[in-house]
C-alpha atoms as a PDB file:
ATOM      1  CA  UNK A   1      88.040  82.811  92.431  1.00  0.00           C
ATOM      2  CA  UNK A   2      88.887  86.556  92.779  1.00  0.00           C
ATOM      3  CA  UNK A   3      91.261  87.677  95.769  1.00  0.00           C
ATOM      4  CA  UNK A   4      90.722  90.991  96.808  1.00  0.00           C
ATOM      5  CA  UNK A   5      94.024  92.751  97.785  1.00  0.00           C
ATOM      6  CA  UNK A   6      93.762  95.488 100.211  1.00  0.00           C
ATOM      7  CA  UNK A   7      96.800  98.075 101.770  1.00  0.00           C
ATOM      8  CA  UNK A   8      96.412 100.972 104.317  1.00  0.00           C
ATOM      9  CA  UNK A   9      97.354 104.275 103.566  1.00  0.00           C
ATOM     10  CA  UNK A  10      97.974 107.350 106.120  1.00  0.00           C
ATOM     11  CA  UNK A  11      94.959 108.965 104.369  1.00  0.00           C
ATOM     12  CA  UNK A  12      92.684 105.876 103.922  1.00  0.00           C
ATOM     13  CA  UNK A  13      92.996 102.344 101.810  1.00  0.00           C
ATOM     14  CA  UNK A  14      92.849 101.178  98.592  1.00  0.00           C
ATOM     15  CA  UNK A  15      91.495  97.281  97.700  1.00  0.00           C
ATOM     16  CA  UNK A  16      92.715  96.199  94.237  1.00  0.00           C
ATOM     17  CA  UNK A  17      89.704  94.504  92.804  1.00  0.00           C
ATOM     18  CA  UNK A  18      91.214  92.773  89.011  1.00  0.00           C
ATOM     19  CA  UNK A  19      94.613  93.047  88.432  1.00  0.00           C
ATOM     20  CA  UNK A  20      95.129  92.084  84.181  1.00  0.00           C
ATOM     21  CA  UNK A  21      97.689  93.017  81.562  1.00  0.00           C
ATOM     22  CA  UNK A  22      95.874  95.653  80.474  1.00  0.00           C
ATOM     23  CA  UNK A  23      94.466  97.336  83.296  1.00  0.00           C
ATOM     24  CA  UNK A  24      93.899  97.751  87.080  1.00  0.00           C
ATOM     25  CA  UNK A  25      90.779  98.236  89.055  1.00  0.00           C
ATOM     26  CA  UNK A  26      90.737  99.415  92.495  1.00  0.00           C
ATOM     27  CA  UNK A  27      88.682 100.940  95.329  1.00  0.00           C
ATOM     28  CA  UNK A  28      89.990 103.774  96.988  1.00  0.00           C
ATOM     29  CA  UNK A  29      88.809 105.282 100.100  1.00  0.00           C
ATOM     30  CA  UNK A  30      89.821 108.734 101.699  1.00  0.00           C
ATOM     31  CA  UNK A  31      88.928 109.021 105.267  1.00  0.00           C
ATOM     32  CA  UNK A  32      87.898 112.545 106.395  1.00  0.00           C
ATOM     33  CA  UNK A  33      90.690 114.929 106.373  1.00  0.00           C
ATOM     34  CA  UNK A  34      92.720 112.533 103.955  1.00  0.00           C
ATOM     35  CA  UNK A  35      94.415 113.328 100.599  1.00  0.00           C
ATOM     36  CA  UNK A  36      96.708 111.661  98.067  1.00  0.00           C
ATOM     37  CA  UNK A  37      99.972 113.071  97.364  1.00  0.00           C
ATOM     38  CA  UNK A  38     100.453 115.410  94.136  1.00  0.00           C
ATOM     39  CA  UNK A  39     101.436 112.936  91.771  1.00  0.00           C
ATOM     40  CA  UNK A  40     101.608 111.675  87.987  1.00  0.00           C
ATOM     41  CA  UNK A  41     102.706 108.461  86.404  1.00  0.00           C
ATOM     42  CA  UNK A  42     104.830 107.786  82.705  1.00  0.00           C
ATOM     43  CA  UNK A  43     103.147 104.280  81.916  1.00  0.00           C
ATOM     44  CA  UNK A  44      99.709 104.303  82.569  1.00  0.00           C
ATOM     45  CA  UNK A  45      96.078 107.088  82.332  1.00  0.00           C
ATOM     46  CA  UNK A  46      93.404 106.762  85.224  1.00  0.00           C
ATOM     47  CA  UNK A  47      89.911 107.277  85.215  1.00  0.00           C
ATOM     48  CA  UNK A  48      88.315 107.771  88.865  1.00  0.00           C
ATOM     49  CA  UNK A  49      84.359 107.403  89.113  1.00  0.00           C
ATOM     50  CA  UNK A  50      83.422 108.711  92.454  1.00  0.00           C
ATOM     51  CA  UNK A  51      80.997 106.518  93.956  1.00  0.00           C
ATOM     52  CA  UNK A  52      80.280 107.988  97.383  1.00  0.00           C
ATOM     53  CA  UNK A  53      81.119 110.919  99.213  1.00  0.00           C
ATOM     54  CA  UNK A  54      82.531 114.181  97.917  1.00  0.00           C
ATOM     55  CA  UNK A  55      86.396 114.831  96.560  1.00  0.00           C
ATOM     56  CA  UNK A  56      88.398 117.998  95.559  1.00  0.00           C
ATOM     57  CA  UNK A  57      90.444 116.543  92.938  1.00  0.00           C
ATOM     58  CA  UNK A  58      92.740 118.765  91.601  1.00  0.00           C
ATOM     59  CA  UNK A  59      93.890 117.968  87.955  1.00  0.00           C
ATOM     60  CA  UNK A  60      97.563 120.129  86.917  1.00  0.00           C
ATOM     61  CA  UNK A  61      96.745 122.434  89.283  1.00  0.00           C
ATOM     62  CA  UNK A  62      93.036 123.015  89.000  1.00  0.00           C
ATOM     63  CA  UNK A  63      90.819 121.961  91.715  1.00  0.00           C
ATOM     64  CA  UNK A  64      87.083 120.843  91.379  1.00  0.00           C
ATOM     65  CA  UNK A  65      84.734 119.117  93.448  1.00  0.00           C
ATOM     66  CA  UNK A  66      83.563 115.786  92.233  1.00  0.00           C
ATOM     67  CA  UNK A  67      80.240 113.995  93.815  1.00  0.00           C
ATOM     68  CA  UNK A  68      79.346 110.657  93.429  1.00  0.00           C
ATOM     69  CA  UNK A  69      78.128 109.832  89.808  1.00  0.00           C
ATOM     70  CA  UNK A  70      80.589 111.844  88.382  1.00  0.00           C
ATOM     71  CA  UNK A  71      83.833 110.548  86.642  1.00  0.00           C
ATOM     72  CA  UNK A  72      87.070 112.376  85.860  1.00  0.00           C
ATOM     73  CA  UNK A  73      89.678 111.220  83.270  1.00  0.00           C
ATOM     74  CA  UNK A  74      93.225 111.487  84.054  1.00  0.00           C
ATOM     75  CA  UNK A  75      95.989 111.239  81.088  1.00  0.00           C
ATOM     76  CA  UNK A  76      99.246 109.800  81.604  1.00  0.00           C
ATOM     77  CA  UNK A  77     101.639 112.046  82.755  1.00  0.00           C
ATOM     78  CA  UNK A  78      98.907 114.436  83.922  1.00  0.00           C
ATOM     79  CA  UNK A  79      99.828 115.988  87.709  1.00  0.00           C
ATOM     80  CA  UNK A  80      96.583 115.039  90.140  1.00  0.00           C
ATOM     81  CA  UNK A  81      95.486 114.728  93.243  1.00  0.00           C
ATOM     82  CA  UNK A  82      92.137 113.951  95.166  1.00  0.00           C
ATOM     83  CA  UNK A  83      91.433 115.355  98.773  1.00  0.00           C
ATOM     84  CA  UNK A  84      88.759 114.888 101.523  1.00  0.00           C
ATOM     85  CA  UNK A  85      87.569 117.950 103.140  1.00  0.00           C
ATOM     86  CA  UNK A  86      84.002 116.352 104.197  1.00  0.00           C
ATOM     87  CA  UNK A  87      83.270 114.539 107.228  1.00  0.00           C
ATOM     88  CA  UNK A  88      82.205 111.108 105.612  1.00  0.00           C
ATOM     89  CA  UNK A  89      84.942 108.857 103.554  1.00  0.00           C
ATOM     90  CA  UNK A  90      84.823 109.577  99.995  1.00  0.00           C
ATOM     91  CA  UNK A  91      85.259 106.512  97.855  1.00  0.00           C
ATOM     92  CA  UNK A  92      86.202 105.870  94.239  1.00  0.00           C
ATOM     93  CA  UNK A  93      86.459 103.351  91.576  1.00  0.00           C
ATOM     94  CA  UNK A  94      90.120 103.823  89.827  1.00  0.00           C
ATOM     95  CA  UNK A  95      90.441 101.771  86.364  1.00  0.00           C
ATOM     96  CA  UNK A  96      94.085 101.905  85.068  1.00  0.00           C
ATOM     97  CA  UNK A  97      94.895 101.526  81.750  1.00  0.00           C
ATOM     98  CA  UNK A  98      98.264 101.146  80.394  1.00  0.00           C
ATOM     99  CA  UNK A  99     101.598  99.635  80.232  1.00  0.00           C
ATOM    100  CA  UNK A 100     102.514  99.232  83.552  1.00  0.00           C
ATOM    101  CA  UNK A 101     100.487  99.263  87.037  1.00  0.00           C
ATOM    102  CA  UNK A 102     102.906  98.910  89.279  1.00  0.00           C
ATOM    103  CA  UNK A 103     103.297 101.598  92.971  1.00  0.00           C
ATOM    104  CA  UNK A 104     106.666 102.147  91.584  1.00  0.00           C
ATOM    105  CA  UNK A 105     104.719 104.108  88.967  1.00  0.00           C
ATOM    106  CA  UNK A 106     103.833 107.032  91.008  1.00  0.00           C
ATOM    107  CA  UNK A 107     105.779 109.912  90.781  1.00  0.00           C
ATOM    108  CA  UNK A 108     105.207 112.327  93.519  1.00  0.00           C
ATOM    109  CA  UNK A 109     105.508 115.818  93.975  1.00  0.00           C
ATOM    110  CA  UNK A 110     103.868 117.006  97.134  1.00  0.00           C
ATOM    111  CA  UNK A 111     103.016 114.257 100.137  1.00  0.00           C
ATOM    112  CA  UNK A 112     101.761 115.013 103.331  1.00  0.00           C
ATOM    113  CA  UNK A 113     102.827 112.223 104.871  1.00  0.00           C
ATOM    114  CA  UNK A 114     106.693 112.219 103.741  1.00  0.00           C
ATOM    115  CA  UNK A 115     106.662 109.277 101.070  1.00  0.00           C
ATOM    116  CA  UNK A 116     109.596 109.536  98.228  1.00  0.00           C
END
């Protein structure tokens, strides 16, 4: 059986879908308006495959707009960020790779929402 873990965030929710040794699989939603902080991690490389909705994610600095279809890969230690701006939830499938998945592993630079 598969239990589905789910948090709230200020700028949406994430549910973590298989949680192995080897990698992490989640769902992440941003609500309208929301975005993640500025952040990078040490142990572990994402890849986000947007699967509805519209994001500006921003990869060391550079911002792009990503539509559903499209995937972006995300090296460890590489600064990121994904924002909102629409007015429908944009939602994403994040598999983690690596040697560690755990929150402690985000290292933030900018956040909205005043999180160390």
């Amino acid at each position: 059986m598969i239990s589905i873990e789910n948090e709230e965030r200020p700028w949406g929710r994430f549910f973590v879908i298989h949680d192995q040794p080897k990698y992490k699989l989640k769902r992440i939603e941003v609500d309208p308006g929301g975005r993640l902080s500025y952040q990078y991690h040490y142990k572990r490389s994402e890849a986000w495959t947007i699967i509805d909705g519209v994001g500006d994610i921003t990869l060391n600095g550079v911002t792009k707009e990503y539509k559903a279809g499209e995937t972006i890969l995300i090296p460890q230690g590489v600064k990121h960020r994904i924002e909102n701006k629409k007015s429908e939830k944009v939602v994403f499938i994040e598999v983690q790779t690596g040697t560690y998945f755990g929150e402690d592993d985000i290292v933030r630079i900018e956040d909205d929402y005043n999180r160390v």
